[in-house]
Protein backbone atom coordinates (compact mmCIF):
# COMPACT_ATOMS: atom_id res chain seq x y z
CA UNK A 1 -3.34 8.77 -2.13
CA UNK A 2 -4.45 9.27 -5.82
CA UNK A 3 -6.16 12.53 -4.48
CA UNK A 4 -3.38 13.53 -2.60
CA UNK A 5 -0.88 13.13 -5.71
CA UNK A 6 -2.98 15.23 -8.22
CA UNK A 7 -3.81 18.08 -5.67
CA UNK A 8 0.08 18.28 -4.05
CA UNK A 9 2.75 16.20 -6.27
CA UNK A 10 1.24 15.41 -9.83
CA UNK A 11 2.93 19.38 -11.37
CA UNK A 12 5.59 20.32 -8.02
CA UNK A 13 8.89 19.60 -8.81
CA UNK A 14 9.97 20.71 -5.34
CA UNK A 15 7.45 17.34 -4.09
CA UNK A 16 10.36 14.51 -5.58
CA UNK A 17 14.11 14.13 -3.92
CA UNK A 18 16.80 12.71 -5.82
CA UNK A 19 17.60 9.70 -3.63
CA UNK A 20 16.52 8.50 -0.10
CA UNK A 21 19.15 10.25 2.14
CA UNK A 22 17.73 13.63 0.71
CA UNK A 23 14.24 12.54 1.88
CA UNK A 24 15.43 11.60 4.93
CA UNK A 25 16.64 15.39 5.42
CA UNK A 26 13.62 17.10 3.67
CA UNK A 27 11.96 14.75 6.89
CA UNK A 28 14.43 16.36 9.85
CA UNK A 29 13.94 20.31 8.19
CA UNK A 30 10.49 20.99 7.07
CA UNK A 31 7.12 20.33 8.75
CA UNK A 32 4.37 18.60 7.24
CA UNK A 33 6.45 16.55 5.46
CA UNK A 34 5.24 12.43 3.38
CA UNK A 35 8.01 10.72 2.58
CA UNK A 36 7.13 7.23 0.56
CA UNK A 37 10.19 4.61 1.29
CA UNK A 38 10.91 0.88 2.22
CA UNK A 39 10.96 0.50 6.49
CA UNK A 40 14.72 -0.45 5.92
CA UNK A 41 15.75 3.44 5.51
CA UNK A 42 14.44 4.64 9.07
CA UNK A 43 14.60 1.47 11.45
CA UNK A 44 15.88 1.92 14.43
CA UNK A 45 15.73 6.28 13.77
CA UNK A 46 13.02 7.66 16.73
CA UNK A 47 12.98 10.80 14.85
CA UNK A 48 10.48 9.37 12.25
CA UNK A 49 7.29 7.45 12.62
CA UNK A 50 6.76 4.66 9.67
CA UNK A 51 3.03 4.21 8.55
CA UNK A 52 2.24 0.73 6.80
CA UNK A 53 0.60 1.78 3.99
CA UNK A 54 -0.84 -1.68 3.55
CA UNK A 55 -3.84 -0.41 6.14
CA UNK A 56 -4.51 2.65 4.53
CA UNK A 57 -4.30 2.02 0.85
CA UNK A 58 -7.06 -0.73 -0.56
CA UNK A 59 -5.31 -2.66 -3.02
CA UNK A 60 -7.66 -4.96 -5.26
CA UNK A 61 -7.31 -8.61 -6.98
CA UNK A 62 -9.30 -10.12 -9.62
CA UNK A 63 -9.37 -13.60 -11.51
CA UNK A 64 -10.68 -13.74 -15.35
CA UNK A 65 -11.79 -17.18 -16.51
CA UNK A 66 -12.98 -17.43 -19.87
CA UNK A 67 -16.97 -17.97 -20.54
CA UNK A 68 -17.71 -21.62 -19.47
CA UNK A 69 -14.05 -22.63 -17.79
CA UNK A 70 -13.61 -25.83 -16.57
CA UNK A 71 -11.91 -24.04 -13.34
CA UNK A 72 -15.05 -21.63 -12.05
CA UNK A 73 -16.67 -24.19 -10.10
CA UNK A 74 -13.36 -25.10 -8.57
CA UNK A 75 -12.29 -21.49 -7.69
CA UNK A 76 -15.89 -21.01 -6.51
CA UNK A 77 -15.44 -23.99 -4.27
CA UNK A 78 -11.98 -22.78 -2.48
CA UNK A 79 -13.15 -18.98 -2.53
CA UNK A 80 -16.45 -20.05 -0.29
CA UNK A 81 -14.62 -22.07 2.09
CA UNK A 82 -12.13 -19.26 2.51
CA UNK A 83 -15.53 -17.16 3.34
CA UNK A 84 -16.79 -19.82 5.76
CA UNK A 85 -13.83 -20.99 7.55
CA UNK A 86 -13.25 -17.09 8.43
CA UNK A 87 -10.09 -16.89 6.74
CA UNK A 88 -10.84 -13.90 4.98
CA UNK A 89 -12.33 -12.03 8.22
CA UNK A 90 -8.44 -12.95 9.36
CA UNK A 91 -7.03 -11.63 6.62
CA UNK A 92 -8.48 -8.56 6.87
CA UNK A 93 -7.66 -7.85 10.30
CA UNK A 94 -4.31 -8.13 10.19
């Protein structure tokens, strides 16, 4: 998406809308047309197709504990079992 933003949004004016109902029109009249908004704005409309950008888009987390913390072993601990139990193989998948 960061690709996608530099080559085709980053210096087009005409890429932004004003508010949501004028995306939803810039949808209905041109072809080829992304449109980033919450599900809530086309439920129920068969005219649009609604992509969960959850699946497409890696998002990352991190945890900082300072040199020596009391809590690494701990958060070691939990972060393995997750691992073994095949939480995280879950988590992934859904």
């Amino acid at each position: 998406m960061q690709s996608y933003y530099q080559s085709s949004m980053k210096d087009n004016p005409n890429a932004w809308v004003p508010n949501a109902d004028d995306g939803l029109k810039r949808l209905q009249e041109e072809e080829k047309t992304l449109f980033f908004a919450g599900d809530l704005l086309v439920l129920g409309n068969k005219d649009f197709i609604v992509l969960d950008t959850i699946d497409a888009v890696p998002s990352y987390c991190a945890w900082a504990f300072q040199q020596n913390s009391e809590f690494t072993a701990f958060f070691n601990y939990h972060i393995l079992n997750i691992y073994e139990n095949g939480v995280w193989a879950r988590i992934l998948h859904v």
